[in-house]
C-alpha atoms as a PDB file:
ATOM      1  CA  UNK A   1       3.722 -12.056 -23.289  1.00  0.00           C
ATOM      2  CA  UNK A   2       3.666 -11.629 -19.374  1.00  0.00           C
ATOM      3  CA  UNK A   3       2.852 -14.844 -17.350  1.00  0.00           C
ATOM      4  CA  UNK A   4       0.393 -14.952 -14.347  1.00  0.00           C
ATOM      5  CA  UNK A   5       4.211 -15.807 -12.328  1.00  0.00           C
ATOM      6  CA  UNK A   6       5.983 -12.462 -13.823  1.00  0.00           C
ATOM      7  CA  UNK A   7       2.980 -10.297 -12.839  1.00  0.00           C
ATOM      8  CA  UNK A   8       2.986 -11.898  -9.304  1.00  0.00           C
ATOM      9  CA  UNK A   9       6.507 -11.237  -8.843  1.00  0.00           C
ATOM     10  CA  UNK A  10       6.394  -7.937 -10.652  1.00  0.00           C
ATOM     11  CA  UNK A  11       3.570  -6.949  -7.978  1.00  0.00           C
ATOM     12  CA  UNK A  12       5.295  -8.658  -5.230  1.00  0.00           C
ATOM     13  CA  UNK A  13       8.325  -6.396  -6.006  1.00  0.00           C
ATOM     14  CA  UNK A  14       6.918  -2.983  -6.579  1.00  0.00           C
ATOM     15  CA  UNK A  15       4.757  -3.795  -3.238  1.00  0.00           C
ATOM     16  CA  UNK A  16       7.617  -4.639  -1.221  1.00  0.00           C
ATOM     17  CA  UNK A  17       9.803  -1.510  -2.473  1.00  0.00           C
ATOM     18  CA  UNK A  18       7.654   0.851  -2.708  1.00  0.00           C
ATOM     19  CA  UNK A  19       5.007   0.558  -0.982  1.00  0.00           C
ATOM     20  CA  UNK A  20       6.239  -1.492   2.318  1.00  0.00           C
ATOM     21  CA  UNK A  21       9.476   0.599   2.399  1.00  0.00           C
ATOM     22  CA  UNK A  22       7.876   3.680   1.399  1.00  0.00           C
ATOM     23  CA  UNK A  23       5.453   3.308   4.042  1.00  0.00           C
ATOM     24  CA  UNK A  24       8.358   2.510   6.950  1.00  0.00           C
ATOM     25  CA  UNK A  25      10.726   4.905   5.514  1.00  0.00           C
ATOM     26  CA  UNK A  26       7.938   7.554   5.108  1.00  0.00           C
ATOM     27  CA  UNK A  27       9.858   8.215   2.120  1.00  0.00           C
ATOM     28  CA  UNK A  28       6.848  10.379  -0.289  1.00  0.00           C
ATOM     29  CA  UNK A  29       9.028   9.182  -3.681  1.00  0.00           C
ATOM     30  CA  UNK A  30       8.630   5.893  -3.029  1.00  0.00           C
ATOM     31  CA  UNK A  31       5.111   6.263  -2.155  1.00  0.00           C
ATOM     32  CA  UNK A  32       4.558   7.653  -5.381  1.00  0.00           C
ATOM     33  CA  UNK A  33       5.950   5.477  -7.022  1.00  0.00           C
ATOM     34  CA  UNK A  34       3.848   2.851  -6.614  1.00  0.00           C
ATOM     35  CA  UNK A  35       0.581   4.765  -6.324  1.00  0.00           C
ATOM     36  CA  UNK A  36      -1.308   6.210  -9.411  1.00  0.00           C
ATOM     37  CA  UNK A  37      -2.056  10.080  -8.434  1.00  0.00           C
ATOM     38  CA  UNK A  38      -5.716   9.682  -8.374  1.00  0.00           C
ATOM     39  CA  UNK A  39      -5.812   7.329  -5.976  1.00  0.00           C
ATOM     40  CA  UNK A  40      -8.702   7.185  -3.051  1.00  0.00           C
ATOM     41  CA  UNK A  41      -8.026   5.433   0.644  1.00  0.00           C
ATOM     42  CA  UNK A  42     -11.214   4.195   2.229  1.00  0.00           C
ATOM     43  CA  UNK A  43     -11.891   2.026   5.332  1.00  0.00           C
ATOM     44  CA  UNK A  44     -11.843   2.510   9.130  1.00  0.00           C
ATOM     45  CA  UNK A  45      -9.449   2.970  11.268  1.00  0.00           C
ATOM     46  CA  UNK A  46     -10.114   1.534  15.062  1.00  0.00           C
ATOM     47  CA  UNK A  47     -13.556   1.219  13.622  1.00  0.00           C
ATOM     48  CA  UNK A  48     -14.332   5.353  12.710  1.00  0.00           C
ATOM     49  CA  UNK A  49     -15.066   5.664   8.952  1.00  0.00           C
ATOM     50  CA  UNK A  50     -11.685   7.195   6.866  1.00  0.00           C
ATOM     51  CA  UNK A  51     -11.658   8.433   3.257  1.00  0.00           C
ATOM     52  CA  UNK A  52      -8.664  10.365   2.232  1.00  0.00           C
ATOM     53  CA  UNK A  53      -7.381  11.549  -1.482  1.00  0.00           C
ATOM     54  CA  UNK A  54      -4.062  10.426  -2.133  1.00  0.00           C
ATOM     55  CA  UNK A  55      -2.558  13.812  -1.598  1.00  0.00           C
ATOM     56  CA  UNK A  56      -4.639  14.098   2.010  1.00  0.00           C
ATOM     57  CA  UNK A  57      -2.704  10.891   3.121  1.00  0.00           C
ATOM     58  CA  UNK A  58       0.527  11.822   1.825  1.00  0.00           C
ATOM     59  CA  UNK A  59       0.353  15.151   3.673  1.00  0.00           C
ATOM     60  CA  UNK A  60      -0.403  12.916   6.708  1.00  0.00           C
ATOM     61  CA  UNK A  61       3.015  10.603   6.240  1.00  0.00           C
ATOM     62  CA  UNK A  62       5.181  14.008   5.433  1.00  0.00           C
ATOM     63  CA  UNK A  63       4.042  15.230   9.189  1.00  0.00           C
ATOM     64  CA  UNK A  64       4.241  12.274  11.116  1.00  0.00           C
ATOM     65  CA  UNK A  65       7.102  10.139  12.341  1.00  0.00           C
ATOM     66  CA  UNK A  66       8.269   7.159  10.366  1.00  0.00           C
ATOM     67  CA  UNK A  67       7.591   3.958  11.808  1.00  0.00           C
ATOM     68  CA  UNK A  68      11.284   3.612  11.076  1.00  0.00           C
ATOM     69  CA  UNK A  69      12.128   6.674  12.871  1.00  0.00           C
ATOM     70  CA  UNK A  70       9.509   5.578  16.100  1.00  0.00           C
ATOM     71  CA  UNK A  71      11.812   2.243  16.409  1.00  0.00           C
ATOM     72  CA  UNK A  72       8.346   0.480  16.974  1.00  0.00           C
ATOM     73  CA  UNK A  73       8.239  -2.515  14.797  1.00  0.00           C
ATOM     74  CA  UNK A  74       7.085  -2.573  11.320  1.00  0.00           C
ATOM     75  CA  UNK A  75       6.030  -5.703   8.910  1.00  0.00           C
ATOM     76  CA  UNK A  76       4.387  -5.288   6.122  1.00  0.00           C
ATOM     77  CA  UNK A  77       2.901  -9.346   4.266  1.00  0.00           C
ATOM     78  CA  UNK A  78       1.467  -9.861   1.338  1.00  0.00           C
ATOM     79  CA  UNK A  79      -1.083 -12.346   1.699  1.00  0.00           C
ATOM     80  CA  UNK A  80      -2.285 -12.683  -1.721  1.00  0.00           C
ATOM     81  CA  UNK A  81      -2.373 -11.529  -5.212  1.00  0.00           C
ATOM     82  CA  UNK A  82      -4.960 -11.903  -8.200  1.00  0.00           C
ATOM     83  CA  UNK A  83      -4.521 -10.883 -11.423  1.00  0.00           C
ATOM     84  CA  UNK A  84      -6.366 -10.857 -14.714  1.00  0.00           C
ATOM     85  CA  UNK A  85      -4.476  -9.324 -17.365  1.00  0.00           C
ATOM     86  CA  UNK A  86      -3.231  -5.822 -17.164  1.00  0.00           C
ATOM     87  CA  UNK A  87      -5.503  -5.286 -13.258  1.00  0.00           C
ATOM     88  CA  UNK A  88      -4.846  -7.246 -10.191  1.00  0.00           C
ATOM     89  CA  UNK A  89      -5.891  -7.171  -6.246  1.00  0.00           C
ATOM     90  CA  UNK A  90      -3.290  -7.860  -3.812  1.00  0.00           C
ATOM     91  CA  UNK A  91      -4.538  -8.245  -0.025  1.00  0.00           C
ATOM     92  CA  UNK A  92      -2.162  -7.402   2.529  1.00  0.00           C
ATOM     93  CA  UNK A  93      -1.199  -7.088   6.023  1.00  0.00           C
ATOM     94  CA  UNK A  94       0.636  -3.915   7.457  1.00  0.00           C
ATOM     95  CA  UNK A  95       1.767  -3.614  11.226  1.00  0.00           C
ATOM     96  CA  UNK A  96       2.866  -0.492  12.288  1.00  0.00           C
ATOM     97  CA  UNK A  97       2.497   2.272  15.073  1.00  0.00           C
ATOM     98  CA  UNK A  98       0.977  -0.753  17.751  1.00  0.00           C
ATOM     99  CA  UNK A  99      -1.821  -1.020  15.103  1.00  0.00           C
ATOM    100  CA  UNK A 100      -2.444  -3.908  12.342  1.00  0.00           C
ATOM    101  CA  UNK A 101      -4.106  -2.817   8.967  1.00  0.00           C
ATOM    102  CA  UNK A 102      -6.030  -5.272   6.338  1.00  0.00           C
ATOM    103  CA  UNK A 103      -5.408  -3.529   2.779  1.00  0.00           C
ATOM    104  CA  UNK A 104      -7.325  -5.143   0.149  1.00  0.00           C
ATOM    105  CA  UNK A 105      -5.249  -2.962  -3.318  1.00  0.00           C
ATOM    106  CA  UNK A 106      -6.201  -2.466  -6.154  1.00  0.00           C
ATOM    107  CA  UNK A 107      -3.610  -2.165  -9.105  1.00  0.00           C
ATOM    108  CA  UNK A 108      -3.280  -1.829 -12.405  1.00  0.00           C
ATOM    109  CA  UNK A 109      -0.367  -2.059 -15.315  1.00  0.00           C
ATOM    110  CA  UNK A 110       0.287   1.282 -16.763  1.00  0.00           C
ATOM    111  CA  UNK A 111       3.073   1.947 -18.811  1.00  0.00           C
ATOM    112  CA  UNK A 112       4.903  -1.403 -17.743  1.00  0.00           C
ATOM    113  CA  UNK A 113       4.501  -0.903 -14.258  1.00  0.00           C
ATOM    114  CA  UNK A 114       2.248  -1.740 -11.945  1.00  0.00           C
ATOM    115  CA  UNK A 115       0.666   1.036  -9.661  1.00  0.00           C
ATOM    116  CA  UNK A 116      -2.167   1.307  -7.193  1.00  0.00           C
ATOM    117  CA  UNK A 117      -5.187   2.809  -8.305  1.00  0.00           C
ATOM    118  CA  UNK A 118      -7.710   1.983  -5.140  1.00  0.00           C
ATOM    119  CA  UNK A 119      -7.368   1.152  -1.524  1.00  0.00           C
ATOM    120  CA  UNK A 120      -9.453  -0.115   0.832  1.00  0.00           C
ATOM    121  CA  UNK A 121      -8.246  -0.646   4.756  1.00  0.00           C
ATOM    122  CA  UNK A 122      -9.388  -1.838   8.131  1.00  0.00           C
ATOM    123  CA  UNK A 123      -7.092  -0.824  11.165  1.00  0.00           C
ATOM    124  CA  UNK A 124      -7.122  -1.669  14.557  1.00  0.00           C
ATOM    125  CA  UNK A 125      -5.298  -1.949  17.739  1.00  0.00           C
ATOM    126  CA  UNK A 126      -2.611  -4.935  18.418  1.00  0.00           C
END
């Protein structure tokens, strides 16, 4: 049986692999690794409205420069995790490209892994 502590460290792990590194690297495996396929981004971004499929936004980390490449600095914090059984919200912190983005994620455990099936952002200027 998995404990409330082994899915918080499973989450913590896949987040900080995949989606932290994936997102610095803009490495697209990694990416989708951690993201289910079906996956919608929604929020704002320096407050103009921004809904992308998963593919959209992917497309838009294949043609940009890596945050890793820019040499601008990149952190990416996990600020907290809930989970009820096999679904879980993580809210997070990502600083990249002189801009700071709130990501409330949603995940769920498919197939022994945990993936993210929703996300919902705020972005602004540092």
């Amino acid at each position: 049986m998995t404990t409330q502590l082994t899915n918080e460290a499973n989450i913590t792990e896949a987040l900080q692999e995949y989606y932290f590194q994936g997102s610095y690297e803009g490495d697209l495996n990694k990416l989708k690794q951690i993201f289910h396929p079906t996956t919608r981004l929604f929020g704002d971004v320096k407050g103009q409205p921004y809904s992308k499929t998963l593919d959209e936004w992917l497309e838009v980390v294949a043609n940009r420069e890596s945050p890793k490449d820019s040499g601008k600095p990149f952190k990416g914090d996990i600020l907290s995790i809930k989970v009820a059984n096999s679904v879980a919200v993580a809210e997070v912190q990502v600083k990249a490209y002189d801009m700071v983005y709130h990501d409330f994620l949603s995940l769920h455990r498919m197939d022994g892994r945990w993936v993210i099936v929703s996300k919902i952002m705020s972005g602004v200027s540092q």
